[in-house]
PDB file of N, CA and C in Angstrom:
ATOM      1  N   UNK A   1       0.822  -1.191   0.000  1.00  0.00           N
ATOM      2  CA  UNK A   1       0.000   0.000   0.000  1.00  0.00           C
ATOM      3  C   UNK A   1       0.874   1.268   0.000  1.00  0.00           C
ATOM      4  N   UNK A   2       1.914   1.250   1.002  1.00  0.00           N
ATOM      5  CA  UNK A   2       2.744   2.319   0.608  1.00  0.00           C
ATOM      6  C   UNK A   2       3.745   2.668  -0.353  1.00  0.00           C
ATOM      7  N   UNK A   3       3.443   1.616  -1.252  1.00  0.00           N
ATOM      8  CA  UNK A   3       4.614   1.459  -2.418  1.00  0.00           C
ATOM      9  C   UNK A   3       3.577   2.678  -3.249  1.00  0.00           C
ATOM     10  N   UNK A   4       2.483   2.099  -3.815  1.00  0.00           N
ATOM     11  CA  UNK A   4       1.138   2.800  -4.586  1.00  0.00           C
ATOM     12  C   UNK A   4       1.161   4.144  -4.314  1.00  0.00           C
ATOM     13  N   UNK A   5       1.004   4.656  -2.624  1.00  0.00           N
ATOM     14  CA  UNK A   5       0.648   5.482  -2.631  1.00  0.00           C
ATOM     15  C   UNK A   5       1.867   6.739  -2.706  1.00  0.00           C
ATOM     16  N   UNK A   6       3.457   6.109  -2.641  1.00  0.00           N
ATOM     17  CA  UNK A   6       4.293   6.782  -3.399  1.00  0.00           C
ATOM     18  C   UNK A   6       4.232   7.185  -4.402  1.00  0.00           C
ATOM     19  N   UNK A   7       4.130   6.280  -5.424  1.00  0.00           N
ATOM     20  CA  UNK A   7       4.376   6.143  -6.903  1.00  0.00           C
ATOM     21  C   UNK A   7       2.731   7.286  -6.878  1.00  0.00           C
ATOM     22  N   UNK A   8       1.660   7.830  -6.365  1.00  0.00           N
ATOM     23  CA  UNK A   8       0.414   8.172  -6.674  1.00  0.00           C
ATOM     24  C   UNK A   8       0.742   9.913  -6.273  1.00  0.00           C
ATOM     25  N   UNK A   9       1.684   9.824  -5.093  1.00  0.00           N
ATOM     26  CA  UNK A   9       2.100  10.701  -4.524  1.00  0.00           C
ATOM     27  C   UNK A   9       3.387  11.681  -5.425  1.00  0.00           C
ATOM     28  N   UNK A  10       4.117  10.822  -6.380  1.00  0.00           N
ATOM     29  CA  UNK A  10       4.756  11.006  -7.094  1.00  0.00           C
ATOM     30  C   UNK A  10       4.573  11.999  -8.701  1.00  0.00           C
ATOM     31  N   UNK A  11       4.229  10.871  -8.714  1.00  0.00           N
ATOM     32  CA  UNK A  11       2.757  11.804 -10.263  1.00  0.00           C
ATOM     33  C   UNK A  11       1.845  12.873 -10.105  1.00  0.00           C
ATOM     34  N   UNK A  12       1.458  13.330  -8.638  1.00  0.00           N
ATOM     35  CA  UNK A  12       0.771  14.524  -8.529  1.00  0.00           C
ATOM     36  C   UNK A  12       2.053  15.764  -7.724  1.00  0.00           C
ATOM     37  N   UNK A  13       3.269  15.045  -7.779  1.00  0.00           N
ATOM     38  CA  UNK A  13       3.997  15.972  -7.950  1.00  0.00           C
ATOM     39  C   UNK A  13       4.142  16.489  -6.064  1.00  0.00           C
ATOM     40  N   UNK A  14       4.216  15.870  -5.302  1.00  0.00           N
ATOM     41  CA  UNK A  14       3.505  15.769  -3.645  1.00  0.00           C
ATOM     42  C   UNK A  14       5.168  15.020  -3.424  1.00  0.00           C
ATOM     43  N   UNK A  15       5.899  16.080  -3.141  1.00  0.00           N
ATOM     44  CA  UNK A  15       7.390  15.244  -2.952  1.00  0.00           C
ATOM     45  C   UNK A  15       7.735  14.709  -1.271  1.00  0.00           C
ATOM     46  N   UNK A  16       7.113  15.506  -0.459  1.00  0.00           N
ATOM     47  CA  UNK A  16       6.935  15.369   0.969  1.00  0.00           C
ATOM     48  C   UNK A  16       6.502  13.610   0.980  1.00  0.00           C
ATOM     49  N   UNK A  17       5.073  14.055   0.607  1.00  0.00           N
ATOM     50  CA  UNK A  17       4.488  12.501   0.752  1.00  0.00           C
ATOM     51  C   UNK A  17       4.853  10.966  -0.240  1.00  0.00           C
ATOM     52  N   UNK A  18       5.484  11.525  -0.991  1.00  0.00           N
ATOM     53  CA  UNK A  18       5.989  10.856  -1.455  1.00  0.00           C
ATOM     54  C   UNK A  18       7.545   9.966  -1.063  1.00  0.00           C
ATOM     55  N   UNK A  19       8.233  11.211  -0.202  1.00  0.00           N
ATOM     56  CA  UNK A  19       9.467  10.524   0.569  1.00  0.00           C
ATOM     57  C   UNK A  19       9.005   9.266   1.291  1.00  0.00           C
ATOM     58  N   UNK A  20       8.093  10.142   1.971  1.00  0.00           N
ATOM     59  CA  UNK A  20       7.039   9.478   3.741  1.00  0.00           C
ATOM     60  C   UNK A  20       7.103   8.124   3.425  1.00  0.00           C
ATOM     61  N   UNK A  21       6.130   7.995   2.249  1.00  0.00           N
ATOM     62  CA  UNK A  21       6.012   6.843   2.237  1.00  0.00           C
ATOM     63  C   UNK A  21       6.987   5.968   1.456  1.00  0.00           C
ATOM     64  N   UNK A  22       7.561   6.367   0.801  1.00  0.00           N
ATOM     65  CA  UNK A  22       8.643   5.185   0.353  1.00  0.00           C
ATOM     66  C   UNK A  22       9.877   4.702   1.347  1.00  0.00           C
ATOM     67  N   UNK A  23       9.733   5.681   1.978  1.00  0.00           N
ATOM     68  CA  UNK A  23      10.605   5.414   3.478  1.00  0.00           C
ATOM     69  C   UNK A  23       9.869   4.306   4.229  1.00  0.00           C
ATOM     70  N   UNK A  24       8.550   4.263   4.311  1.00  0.00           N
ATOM     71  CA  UNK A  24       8.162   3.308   4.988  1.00  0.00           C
ATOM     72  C   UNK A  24       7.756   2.274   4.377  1.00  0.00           C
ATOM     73  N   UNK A  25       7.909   2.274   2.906  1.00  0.00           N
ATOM     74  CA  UNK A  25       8.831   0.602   1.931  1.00  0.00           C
ATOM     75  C   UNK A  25       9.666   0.266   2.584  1.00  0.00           C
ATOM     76  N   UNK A  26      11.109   1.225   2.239  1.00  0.00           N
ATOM     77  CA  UNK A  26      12.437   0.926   2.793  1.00  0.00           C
ATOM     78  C   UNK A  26      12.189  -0.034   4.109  1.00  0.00           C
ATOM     79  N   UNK A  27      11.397   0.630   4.961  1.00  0.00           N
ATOM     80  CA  UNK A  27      11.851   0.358   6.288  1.00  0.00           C
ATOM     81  C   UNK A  27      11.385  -1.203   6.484  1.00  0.00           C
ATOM     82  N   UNK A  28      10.071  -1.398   5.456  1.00  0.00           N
ATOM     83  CA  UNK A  28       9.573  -3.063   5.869  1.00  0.00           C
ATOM     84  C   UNK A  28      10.424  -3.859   4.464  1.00  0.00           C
ATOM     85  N   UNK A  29      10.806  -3.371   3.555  1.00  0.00           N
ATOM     86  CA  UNK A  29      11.457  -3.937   2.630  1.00  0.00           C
ATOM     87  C   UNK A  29      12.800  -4.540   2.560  1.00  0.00           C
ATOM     88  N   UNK A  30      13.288  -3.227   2.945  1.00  0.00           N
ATOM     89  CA  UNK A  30      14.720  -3.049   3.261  1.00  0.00           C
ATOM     90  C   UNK A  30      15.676  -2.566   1.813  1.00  0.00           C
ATOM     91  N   UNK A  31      14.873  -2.385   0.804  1.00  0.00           N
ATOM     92  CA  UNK A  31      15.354  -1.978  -0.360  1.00  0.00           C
ATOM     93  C   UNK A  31      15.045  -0.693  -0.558  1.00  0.00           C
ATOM     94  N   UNK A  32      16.667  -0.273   0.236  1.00  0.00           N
ATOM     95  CA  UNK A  32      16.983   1.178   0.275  1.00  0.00           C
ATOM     96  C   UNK A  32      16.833   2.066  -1.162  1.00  0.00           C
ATOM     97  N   UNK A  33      17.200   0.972  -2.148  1.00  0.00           N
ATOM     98  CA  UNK A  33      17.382   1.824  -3.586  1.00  0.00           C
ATOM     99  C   UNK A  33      15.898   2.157  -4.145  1.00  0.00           C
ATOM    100  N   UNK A  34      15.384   1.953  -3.635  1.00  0.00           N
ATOM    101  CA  UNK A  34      13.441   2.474  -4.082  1.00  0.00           C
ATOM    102  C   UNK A  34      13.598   3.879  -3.427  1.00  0.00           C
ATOM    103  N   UNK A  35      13.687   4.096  -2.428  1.00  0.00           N
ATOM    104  CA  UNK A  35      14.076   5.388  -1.773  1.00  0.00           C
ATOM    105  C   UNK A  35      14.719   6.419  -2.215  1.00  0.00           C
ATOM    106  N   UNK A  36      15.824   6.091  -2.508  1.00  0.00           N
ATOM    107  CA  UNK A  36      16.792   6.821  -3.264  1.00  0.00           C
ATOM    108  C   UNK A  36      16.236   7.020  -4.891  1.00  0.00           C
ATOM    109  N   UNK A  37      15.718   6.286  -5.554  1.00  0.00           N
ATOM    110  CA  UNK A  37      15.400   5.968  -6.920  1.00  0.00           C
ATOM    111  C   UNK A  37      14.233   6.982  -6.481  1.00  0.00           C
ATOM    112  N   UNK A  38      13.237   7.620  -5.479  1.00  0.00           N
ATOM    113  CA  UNK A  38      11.875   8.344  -5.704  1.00  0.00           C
ATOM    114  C   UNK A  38      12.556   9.564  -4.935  1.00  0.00           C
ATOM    115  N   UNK A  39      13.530   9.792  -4.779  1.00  0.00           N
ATOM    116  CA  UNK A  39      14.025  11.409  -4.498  1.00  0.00           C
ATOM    117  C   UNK A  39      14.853  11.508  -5.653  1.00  0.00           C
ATOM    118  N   UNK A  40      15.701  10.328  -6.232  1.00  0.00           N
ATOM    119  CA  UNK A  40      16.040  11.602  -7.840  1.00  0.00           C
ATOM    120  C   UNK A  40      15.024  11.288  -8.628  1.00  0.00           C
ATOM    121  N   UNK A  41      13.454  10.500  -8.658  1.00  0.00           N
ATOM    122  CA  UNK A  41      12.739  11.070  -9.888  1.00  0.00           C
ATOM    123  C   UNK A  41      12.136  12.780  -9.094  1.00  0.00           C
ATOM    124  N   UNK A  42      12.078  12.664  -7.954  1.00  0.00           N
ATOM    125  CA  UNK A  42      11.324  14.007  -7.192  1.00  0.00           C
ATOM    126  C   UNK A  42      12.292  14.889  -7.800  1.00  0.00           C
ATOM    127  N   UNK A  43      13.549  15.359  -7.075  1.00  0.00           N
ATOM    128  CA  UNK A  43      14.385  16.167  -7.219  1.00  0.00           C
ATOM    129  C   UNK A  43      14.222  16.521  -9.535  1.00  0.00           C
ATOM    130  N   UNK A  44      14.380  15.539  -9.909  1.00  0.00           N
ATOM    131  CA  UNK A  44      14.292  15.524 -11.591  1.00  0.00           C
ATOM    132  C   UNK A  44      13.067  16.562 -11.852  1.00  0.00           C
ATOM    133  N   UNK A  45      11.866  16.112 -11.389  1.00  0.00           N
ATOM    134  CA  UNK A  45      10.720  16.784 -11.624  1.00  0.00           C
ATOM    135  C   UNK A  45      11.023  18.342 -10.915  1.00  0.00           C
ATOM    136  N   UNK A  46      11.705  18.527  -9.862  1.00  0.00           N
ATOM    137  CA  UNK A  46      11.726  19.591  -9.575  1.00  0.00           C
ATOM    138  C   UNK A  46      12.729  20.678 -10.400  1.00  0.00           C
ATOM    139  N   UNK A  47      13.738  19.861 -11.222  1.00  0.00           N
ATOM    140  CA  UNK A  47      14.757  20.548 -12.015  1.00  0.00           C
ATOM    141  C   UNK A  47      15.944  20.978 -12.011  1.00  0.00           C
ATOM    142  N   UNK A  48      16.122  19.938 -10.450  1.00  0.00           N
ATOM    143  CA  UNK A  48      17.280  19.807  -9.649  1.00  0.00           C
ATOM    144  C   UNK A  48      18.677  18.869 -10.134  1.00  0.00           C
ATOM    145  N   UNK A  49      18.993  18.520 -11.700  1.00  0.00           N
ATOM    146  CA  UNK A  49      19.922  17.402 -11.874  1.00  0.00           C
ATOM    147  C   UNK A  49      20.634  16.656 -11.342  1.00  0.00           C
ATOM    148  N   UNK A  50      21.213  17.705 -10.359  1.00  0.00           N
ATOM    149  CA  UNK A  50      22.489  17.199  -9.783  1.00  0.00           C
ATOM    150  C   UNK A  50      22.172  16.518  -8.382  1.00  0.00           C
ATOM    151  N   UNK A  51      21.197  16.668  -7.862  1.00  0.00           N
ATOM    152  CA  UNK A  51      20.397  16.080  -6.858  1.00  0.00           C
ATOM    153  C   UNK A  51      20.072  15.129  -7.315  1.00  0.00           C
ATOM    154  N   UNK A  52      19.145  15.225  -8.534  1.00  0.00           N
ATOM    155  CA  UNK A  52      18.777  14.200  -8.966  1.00  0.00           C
ATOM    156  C   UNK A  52      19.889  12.307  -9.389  1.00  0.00           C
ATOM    157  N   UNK A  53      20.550  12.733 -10.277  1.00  0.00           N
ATOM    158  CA  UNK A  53      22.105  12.615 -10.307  1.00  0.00           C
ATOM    159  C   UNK A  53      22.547  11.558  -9.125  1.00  0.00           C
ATOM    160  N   UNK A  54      22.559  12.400  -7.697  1.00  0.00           N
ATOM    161  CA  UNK A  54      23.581  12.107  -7.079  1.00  0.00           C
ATOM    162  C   UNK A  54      22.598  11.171  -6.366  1.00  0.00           C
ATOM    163  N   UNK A  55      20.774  11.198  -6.315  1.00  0.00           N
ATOM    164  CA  UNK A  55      19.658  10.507  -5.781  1.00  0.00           C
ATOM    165  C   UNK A  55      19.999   8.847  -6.227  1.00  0.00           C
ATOM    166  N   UNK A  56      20.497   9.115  -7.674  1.00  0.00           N
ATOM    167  CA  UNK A  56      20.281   7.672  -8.718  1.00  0.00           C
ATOM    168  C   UNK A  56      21.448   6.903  -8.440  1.00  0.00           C
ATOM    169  N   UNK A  57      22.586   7.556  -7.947  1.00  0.00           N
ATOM    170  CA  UNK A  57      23.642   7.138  -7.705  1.00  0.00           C
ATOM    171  C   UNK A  57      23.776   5.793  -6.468  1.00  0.00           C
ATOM    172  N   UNK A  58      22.831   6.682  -5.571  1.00  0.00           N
ATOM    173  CA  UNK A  58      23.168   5.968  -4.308  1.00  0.00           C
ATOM    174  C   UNK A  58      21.911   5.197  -4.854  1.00  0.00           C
ATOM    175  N   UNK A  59      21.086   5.008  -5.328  1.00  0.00           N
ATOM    176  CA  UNK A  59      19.982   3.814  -5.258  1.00  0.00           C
ATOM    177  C   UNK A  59      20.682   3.178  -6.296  1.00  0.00           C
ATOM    178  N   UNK A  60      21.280   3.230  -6.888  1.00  0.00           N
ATOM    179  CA  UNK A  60      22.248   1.626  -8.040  1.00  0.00           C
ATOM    180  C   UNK A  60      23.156   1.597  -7.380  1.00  0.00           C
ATOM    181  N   UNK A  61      23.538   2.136  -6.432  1.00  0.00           N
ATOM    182  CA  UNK A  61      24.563   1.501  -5.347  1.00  0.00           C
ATOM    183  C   UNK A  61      23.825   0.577  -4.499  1.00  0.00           C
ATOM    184  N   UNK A  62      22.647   0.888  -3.422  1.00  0.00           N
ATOM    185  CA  UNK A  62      21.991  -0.084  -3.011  1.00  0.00           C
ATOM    186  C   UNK A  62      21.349  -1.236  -4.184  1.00  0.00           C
ATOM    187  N   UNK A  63      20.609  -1.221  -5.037  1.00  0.00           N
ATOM    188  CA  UNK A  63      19.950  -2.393  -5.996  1.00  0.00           C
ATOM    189  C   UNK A  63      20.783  -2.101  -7.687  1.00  0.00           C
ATOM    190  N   UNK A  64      21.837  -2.556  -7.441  1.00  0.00           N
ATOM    191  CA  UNK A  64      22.389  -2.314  -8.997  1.00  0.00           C
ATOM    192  C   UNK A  64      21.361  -3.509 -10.540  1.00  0.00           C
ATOM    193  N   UNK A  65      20.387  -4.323  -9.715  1.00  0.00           N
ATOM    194  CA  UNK A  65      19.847  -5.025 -10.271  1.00  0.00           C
ATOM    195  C   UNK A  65      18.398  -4.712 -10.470  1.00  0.00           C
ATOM    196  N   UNK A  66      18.009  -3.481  -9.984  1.00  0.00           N
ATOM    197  CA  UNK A  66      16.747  -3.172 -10.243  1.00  0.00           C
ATOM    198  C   UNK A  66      16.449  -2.371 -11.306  1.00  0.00           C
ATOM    199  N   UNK A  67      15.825  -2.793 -12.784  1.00  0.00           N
ATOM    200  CA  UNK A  67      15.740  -2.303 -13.751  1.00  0.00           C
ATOM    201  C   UNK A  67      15.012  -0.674 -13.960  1.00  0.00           C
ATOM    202  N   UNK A  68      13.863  -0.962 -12.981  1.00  0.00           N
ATOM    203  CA  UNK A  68      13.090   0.647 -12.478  1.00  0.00           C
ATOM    204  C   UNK A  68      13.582   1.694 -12.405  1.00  0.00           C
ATOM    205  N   UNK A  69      14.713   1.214 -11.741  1.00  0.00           N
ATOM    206  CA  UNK A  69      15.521   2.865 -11.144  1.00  0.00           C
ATOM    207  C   UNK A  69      16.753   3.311 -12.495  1.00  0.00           C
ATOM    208  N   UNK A  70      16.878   2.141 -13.106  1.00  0.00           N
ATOM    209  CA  UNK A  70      17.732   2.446 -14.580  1.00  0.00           C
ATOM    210  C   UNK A  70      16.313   3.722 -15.438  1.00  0.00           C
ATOM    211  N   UNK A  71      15.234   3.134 -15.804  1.00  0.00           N
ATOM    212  CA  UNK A  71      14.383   3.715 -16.649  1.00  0.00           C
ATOM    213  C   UNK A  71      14.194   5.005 -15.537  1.00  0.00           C
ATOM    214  N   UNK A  72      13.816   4.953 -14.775  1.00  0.00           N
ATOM    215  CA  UNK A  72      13.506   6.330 -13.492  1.00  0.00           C
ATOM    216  C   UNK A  72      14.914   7.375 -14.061  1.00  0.00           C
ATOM    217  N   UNK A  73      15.934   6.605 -14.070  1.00  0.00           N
ATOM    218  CA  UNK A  73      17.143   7.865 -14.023  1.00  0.00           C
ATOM    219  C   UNK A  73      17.054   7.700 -15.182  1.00  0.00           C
ATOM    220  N   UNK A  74      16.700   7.253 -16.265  1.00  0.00           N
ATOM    221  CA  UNK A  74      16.831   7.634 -17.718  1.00  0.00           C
ATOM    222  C   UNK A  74      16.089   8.697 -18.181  1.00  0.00           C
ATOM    223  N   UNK A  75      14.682   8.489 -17.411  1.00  0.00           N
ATOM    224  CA  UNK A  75      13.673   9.723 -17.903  1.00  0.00           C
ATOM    225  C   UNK A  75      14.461  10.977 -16.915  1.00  0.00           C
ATOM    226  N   UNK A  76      15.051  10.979 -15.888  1.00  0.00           N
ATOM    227  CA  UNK A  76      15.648  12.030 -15.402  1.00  0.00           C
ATOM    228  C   UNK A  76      16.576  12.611 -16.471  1.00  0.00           C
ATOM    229  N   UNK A  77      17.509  12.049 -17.118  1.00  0.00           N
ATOM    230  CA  UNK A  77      18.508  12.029 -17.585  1.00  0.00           C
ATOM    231  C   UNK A  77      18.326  13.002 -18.879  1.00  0.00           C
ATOM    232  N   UNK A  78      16.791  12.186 -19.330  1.00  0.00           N
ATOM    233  CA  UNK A  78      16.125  13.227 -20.863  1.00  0.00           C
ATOM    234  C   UNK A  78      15.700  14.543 -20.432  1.00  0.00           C
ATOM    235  N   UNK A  79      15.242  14.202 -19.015  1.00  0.00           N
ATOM    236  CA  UNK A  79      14.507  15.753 -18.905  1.00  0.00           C
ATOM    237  C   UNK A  79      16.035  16.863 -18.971  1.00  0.00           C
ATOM    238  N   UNK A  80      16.680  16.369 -17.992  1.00  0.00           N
ATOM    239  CA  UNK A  80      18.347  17.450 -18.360  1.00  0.00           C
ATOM    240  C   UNK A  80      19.150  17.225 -20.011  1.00  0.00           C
ATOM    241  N   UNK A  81      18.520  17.202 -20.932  1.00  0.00           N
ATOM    242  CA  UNK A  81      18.849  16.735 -21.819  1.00  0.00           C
ATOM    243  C   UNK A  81      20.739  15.524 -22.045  1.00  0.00           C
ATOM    244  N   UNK A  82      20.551  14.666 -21.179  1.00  0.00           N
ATOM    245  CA  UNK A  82      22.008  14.142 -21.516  1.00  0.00           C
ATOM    246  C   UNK A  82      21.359  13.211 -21.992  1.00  0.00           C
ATOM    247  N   UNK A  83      21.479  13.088 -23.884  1.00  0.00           N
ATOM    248  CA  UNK A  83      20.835  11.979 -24.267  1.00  0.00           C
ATOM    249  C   UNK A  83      22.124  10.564 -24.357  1.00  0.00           C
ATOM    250  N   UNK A  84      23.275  10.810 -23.732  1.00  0.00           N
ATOM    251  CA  UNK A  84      24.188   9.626 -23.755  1.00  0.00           C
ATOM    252  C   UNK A  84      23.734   8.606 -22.733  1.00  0.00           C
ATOM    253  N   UNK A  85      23.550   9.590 -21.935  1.00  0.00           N
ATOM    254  CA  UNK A  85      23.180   9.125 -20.511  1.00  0.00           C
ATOM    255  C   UNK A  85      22.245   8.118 -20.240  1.00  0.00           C
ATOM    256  N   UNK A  86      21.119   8.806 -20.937  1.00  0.00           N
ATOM    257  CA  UNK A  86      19.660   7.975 -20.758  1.00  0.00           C
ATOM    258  C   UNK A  86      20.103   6.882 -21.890  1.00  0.00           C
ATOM    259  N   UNK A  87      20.614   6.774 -22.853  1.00  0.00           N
ATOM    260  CA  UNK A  87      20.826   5.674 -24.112  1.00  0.00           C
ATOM    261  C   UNK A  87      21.547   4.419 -22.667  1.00  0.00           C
ATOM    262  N   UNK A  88      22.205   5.094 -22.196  1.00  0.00           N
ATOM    263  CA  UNK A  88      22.935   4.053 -21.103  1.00  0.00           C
ATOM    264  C   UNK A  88      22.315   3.447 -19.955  1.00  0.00           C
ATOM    265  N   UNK A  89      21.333   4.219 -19.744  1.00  0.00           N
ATOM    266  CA  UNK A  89      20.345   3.713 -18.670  1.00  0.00           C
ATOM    267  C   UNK A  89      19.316   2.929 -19.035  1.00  0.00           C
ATOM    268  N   UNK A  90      18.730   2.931 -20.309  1.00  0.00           N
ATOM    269  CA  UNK A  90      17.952   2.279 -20.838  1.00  0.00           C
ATOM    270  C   UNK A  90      18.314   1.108 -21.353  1.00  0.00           C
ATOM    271  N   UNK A  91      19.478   0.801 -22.041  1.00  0.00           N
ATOM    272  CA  UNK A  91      20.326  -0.400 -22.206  1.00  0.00           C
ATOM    273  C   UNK A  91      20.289  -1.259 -20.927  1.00  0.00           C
ATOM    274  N   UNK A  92      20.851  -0.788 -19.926  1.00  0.00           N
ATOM    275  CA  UNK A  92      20.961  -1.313 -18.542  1.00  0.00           C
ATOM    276  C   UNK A  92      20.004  -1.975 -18.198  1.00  0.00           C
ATOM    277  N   UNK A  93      18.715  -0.988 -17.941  1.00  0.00           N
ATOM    278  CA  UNK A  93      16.998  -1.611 -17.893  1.00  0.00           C
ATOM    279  C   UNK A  93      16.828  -2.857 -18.570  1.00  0.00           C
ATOM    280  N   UNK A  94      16.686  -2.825 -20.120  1.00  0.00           N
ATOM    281  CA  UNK A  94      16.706  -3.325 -21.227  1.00  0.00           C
ATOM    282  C   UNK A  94      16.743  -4.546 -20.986  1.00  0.00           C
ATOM    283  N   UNK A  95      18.125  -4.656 -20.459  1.00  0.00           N
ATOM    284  CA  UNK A  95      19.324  -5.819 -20.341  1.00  0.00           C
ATOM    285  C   UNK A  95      18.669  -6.918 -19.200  1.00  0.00           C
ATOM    286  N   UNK A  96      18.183  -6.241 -18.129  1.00  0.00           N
ATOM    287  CA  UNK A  96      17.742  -6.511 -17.357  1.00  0.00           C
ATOM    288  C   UNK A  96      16.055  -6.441 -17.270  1.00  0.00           C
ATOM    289  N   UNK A  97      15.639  -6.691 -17.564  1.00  0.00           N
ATOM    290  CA  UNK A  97      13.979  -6.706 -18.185  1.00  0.00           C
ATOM    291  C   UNK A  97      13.736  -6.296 -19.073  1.00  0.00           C
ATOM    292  N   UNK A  98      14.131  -7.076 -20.412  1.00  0.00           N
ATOM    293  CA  UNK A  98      13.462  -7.058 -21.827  1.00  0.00           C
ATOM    294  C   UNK A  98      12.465  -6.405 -22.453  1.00  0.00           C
ATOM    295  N   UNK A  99      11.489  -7.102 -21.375  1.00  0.00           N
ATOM    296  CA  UNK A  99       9.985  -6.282 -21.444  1.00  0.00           C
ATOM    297  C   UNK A  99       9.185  -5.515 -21.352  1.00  0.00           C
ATOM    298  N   UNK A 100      10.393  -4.400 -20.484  1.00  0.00           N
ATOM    299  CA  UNK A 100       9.988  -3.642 -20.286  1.00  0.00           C
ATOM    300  C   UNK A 100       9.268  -2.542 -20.940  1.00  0.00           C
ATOM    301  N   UNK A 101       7.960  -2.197 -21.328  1.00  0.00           N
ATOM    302  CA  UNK A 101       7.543  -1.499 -22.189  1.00  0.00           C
ATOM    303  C   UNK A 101       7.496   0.239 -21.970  1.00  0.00           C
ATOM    304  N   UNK A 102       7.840   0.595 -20.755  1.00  0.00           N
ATOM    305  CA  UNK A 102       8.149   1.974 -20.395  1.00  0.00           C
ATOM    306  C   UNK A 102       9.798   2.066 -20.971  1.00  0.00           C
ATOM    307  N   UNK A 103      10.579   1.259 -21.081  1.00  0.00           N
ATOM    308  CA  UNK A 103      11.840   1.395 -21.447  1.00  0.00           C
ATOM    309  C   UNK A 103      11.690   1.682 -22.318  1.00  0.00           C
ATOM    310  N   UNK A 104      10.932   0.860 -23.665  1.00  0.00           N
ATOM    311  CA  UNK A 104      10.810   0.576 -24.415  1.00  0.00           C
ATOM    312  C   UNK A 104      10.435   2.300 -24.887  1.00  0.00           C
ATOM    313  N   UNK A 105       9.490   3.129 -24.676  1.00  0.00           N
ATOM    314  CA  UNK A 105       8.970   4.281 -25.080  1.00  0.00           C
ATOM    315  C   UNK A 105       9.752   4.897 -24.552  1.00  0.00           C
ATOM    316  N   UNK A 106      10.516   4.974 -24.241  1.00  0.00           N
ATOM    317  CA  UNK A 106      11.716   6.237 -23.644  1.00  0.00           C
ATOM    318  C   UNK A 106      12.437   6.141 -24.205  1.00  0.00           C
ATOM    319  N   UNK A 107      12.965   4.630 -25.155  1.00  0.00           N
ATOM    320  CA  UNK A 107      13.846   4.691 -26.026  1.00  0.00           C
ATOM    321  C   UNK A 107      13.485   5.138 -27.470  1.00  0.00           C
ATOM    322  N   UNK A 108      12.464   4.945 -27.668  1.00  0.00           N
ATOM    323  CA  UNK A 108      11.660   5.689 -29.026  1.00  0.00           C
ATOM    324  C   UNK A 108      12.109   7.554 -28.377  1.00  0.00           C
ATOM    325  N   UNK A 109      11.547   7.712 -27.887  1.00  0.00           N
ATOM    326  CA  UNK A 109      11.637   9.123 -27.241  1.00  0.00           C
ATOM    327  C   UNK A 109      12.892   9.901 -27.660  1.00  0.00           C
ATOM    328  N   UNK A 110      13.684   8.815 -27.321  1.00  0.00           N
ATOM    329  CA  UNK A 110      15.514   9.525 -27.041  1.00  0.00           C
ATOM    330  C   UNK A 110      15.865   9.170 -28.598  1.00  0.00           C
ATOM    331  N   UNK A 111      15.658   8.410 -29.320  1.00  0.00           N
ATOM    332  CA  UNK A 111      15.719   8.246 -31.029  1.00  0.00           C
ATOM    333  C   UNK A 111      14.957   9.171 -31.382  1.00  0.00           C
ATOM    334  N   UNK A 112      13.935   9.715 -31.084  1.00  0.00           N
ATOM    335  CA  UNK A 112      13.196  11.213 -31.828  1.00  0.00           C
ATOM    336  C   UNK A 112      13.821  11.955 -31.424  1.00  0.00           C
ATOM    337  N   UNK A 113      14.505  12.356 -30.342  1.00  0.00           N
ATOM    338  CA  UNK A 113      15.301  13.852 -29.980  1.00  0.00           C
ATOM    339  C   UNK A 113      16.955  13.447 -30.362  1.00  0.00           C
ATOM    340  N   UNK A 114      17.194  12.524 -30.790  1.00  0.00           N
ATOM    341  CA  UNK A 114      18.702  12.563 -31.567  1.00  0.00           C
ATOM    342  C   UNK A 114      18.441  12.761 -33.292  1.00  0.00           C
ATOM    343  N   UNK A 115      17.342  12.990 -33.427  1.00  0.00           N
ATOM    344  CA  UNK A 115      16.971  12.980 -35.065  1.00  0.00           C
ATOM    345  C   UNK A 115      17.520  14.436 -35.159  1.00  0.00           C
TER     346      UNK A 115
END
C-alpha cells in the first residue's frame, strides 16, 4: 500500500508525501534503492539534476539489479537533456527486463530527440 501510494504521490507531484512513504517501503522492505530511486525522480521533476544525479547514484549503489531505477534515471537524464546518458540507462533496464515497455517508449523518445 505504501509502495502505490508513493508512486500516486509522485505523479501529482507531492514530494513530501511521497518521501514518507517510500521510506516506509524501505523500512519493511529493506530496499533502500526504491528510496533513493523516488528522491532523484522528485528532485528531476523539480529541475534539480544534480540532486537528482547524485539521488540515482546511491539507489544503483543499493539495488544495482533493479531495472526501475535504470528507466527512473533515464527519464531524469532526458529531462536534463544528456541523451548519452539515458541511451545508457535504458540499455541497462533493457538488459535486465526485456519487457519492459516503459523502457521501451523512452527509447523511441531519445531516437526522436537525436533525429
Amino acid at each position: 500500500a505504501n509502495a502505490a501510494l508513493a508512486q500516486l504521490h509522485m505523479r501529482k507531484g507531492s514530494l513530501a508525501l511521497a518521501i514518507k512513504h517510500s521510506s516506509q517501503v524501505v523500512e519493511t522492505s529493506g530496499n533502500t534503492g526504491v528510496l533513493y530511486g523516488v528522491r532523484g525522480r522528485a528532485m528531476a521533476q523539480q529541475g534539480d539534476a544534480a540532486q537528482a544525479r547524485a539521488a540515482f547514484i546511491q539507489a544503483l549503489e543499493k539495488a544495482p539489479n533493479e531495472p526501475t531505477l535504470y528507466r527512473w534515471r533515464a527519464a531524469a537524464q532526458l529531462e536534463a537533456e544528456d541523451l548519452r546518458g539515458a541511451q545508457k540507462s535504458l540499455s541497462e533496464a533493457l538488459r535486465l527486463m526485456p519487457d519492459d515497455v516503459r523502457a521501451k517508449v523512452l527509447l523511441i523518445d531519445l531516437k526522436n530527440r537525436g533525429r
